[in-house]
N, C-alpha and C. Protein backbone atom coordinates (compact mmCIF):
# COMPACT_ATOMS: atom_id res chain seq x y z
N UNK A 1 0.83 -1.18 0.00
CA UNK A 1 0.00 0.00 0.00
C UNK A 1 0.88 1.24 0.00
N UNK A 2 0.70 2.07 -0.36
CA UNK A 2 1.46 3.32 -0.82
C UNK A 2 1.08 4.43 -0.07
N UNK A 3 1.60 5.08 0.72
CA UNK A 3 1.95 5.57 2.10
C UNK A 3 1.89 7.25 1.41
N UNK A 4 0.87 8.20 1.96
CA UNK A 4 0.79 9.56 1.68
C UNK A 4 2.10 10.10 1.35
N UNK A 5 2.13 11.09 1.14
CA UNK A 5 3.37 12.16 0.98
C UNK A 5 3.76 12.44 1.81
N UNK A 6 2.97 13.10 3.02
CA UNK A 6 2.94 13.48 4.18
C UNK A 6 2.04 13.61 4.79
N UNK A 7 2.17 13.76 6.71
CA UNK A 7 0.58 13.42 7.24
C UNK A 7 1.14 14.25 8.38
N UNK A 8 0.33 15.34 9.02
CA UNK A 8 0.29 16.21 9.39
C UNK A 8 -0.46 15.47 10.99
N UNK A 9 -0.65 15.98 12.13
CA UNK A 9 -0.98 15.73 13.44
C UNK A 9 -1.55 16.62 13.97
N UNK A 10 -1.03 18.17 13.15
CA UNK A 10 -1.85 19.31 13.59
C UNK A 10 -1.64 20.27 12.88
N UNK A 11 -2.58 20.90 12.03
CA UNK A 11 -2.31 21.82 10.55
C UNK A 11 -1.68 23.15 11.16
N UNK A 12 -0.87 23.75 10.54
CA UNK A 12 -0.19 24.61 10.89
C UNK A 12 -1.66 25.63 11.33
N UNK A 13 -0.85 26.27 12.19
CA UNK A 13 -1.28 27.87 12.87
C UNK A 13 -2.18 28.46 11.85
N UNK A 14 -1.47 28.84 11.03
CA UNK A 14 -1.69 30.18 9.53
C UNK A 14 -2.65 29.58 8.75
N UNK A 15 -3.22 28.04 9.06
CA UNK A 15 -3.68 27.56 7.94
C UNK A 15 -5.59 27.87 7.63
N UNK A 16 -6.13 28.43 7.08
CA UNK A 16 -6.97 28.61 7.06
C UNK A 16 -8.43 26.86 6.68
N UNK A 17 -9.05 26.96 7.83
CA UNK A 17 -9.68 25.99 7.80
C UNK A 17 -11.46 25.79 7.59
N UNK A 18 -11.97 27.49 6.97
CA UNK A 18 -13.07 27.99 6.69
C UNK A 18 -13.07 27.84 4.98
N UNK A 19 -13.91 26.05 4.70
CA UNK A 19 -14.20 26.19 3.52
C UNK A 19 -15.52 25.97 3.15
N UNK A 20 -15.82 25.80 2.00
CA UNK A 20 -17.25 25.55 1.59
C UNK A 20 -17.40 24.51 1.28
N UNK A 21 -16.42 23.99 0.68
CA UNK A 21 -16.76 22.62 0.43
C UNK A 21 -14.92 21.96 0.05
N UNK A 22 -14.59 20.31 0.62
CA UNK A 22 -13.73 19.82 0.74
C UNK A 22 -13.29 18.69 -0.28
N UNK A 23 -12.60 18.88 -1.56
CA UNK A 23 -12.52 17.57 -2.50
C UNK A 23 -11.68 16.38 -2.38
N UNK A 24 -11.77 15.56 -2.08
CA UNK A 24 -10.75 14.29 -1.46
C UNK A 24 -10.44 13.80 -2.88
N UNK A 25 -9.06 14.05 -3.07
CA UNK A 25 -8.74 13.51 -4.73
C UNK A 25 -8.65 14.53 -5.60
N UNK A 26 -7.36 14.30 -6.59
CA UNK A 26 -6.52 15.09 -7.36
C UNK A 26 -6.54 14.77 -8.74
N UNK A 27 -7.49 13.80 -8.88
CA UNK A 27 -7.66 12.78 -10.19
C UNK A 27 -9.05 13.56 -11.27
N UNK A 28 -8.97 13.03 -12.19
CA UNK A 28 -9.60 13.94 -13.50
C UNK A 28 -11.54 14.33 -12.48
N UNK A 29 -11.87 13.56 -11.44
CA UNK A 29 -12.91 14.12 -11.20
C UNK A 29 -12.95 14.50 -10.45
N UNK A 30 -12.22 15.14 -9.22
CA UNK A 30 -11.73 15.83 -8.09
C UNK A 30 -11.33 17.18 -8.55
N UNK A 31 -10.51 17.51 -10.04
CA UNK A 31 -10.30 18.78 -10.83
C UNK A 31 -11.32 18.94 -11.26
N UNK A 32 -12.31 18.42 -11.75
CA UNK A 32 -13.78 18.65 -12.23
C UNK A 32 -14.23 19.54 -11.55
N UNK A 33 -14.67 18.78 -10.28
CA UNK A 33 -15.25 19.49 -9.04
C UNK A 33 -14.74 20.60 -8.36
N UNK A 34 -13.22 20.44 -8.83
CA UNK A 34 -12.51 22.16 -7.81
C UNK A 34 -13.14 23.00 -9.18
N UNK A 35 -13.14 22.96 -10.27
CA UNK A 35 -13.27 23.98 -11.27
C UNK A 35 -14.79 24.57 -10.74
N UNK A 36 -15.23 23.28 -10.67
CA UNK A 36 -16.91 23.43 -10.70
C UNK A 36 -17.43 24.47 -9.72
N UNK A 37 -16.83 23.87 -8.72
CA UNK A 37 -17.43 24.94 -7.22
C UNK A 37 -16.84 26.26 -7.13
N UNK A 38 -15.75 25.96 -8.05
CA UNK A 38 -14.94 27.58 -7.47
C UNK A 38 -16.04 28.36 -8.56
N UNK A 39 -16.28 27.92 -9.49
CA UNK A 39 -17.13 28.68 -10.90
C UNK A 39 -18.40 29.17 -10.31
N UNK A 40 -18.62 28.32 -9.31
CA UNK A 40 -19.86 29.49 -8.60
C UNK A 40 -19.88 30.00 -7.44
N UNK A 41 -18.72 30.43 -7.31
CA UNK A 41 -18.36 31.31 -5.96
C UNK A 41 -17.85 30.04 -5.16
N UNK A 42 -17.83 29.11 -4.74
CA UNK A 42 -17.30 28.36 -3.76
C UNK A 42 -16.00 28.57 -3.16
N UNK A 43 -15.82 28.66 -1.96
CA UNK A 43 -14.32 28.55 -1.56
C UNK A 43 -13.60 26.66 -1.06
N UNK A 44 -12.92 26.17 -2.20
CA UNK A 44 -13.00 25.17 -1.90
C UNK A 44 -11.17 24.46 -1.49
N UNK A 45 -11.23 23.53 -1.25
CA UNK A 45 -10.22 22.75 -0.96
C UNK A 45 -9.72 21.17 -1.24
N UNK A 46 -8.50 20.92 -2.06
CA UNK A 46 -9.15 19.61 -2.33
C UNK A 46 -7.50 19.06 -1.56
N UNK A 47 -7.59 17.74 -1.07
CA UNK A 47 -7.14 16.98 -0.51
C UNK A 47 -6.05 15.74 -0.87
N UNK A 48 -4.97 15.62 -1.74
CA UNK A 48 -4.94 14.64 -2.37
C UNK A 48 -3.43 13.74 -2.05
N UNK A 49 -3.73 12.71 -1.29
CA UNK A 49 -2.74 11.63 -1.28
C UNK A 49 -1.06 11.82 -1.81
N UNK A 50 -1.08 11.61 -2.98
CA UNK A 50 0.02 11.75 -3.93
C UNK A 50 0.42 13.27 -3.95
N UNK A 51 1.86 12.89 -4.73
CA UNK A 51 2.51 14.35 -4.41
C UNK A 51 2.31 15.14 -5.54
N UNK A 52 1.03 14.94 -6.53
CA UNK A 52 0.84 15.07 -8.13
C UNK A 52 -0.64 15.31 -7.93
N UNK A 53 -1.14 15.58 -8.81
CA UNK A 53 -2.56 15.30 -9.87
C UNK A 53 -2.57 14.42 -10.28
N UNK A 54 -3.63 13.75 -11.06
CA UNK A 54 -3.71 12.95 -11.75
C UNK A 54 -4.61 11.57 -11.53
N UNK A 55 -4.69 11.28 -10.39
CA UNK A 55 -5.46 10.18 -9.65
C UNK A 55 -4.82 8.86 -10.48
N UNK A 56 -5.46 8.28 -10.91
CA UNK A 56 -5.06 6.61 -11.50
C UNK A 56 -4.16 6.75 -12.54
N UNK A 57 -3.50 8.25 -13.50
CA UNK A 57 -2.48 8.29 -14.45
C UNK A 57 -1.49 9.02 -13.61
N UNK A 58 -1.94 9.30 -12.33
CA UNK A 58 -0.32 9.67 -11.55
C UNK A 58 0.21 8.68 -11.00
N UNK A 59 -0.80 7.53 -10.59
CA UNK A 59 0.05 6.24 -9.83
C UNK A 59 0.39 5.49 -10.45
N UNK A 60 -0.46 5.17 -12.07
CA UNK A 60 0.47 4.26 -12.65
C UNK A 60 0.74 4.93 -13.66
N UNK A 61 1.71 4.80 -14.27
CA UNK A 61 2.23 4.71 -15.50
C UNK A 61 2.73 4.39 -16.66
N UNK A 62 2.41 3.99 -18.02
CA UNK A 62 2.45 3.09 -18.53
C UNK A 62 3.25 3.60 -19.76
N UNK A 63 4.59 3.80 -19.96
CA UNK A 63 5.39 4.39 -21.19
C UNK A 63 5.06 3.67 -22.59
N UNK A 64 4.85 4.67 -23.45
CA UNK A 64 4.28 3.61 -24.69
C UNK A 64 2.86 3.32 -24.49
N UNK A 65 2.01 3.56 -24.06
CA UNK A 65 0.72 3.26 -24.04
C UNK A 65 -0.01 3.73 -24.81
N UNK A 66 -1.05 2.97 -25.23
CA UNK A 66 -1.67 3.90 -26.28
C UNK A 66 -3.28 3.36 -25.51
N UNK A 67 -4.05 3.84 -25.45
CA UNK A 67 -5.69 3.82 -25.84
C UNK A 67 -6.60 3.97 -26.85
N UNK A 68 -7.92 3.44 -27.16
CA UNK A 68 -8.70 3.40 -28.02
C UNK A 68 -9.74 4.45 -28.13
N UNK A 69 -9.81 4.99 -26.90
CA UNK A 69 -10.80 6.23 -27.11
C UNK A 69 -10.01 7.39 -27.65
N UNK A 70 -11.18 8.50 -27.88
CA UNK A 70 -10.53 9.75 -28.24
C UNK A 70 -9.39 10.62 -26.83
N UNK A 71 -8.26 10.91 -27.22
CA UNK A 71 -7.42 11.43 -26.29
C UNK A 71 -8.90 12.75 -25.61
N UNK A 72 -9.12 13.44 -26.73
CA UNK A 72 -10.30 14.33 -25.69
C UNK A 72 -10.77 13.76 -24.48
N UNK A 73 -11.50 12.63 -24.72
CA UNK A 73 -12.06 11.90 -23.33
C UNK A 73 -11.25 11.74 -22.25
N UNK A 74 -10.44 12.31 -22.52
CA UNK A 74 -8.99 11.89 -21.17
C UNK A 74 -8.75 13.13 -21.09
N UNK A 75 -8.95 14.34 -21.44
CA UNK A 75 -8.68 15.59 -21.45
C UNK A 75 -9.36 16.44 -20.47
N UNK A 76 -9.17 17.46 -19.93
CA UNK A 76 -10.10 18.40 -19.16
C UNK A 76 -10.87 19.45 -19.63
N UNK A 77 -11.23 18.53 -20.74
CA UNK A 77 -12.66 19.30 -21.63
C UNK A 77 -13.47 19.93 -20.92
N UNK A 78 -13.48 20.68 -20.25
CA UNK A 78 -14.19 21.37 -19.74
C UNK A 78 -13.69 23.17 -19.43
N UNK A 79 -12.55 22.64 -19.71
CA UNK A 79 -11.23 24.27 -19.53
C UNK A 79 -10.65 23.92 -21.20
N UNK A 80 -11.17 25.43 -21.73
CA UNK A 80 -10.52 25.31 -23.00
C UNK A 80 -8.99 25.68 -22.61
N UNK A 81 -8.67 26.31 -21.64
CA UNK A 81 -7.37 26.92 -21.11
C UNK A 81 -6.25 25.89 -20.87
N UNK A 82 -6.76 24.73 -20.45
CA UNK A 82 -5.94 23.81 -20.04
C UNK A 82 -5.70 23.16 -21.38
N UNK A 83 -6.92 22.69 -22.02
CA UNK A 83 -6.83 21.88 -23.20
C UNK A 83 -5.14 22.78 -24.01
N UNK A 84 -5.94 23.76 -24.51
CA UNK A 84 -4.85 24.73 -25.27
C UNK A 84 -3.19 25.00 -24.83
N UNK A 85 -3.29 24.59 -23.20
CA UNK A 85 -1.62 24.35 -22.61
C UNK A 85 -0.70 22.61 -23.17
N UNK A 86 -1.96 22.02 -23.02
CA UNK A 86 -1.44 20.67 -23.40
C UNK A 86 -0.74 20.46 -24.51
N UNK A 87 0.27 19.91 -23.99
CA UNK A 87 1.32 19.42 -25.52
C UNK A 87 1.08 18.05 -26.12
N UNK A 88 0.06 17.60 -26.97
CA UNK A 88 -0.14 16.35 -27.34
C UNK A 88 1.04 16.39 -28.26
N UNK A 89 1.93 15.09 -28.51
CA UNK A 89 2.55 14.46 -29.42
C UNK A 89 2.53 13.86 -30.59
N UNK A 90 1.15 13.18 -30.36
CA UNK A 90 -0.09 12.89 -31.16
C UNK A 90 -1.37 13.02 -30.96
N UNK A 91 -2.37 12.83 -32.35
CA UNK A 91 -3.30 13.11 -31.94
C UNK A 91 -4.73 11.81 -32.22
């Protein structure tokens, strides 16, 4: 089992702990949801294990991989901003 990044006992002093809502997970539907809530005023916070984004393509990794769906569907179609940062290789 694969052991947090780090685990805290008592959140620092400075840390502000007044949110609206709390996202557990850094993975394509945990970024969904931070976009989502902050888009309507939410003050939110998300929570995530690993020392990355990514949820199930940050823990594993598979060099050379290819998939059958459209790369879009794996994309964060939902932010043209992000889409437009991405460096696909192929398409």
């Amino acid at each position: 089992m694969t052991q947090p990044a780090a685990t805290f006992n008592h959140p620092p002093s400075n840390l502000d702990l007044d949110y609206d809502a709390i996202v557990i997970g850094a993975g394509i539907s945990g970024l969904y949801q931070l976009y989502k809530l902050r888009e309507i005023g939410m003050k939110v916070r998300v929570f995530e294990a690993g020392t990355g984004v990514g949820g199930t393509w940050y823990w594993n990794r598979y060099p050379g991989a290819r998939f059958d769906s459209e790369s879009y569907s794996y994309a964060y179609s939902f932010s043209q901003e992000l889409l437009d940062e991405w460096d696909w290789s192929e398409h």
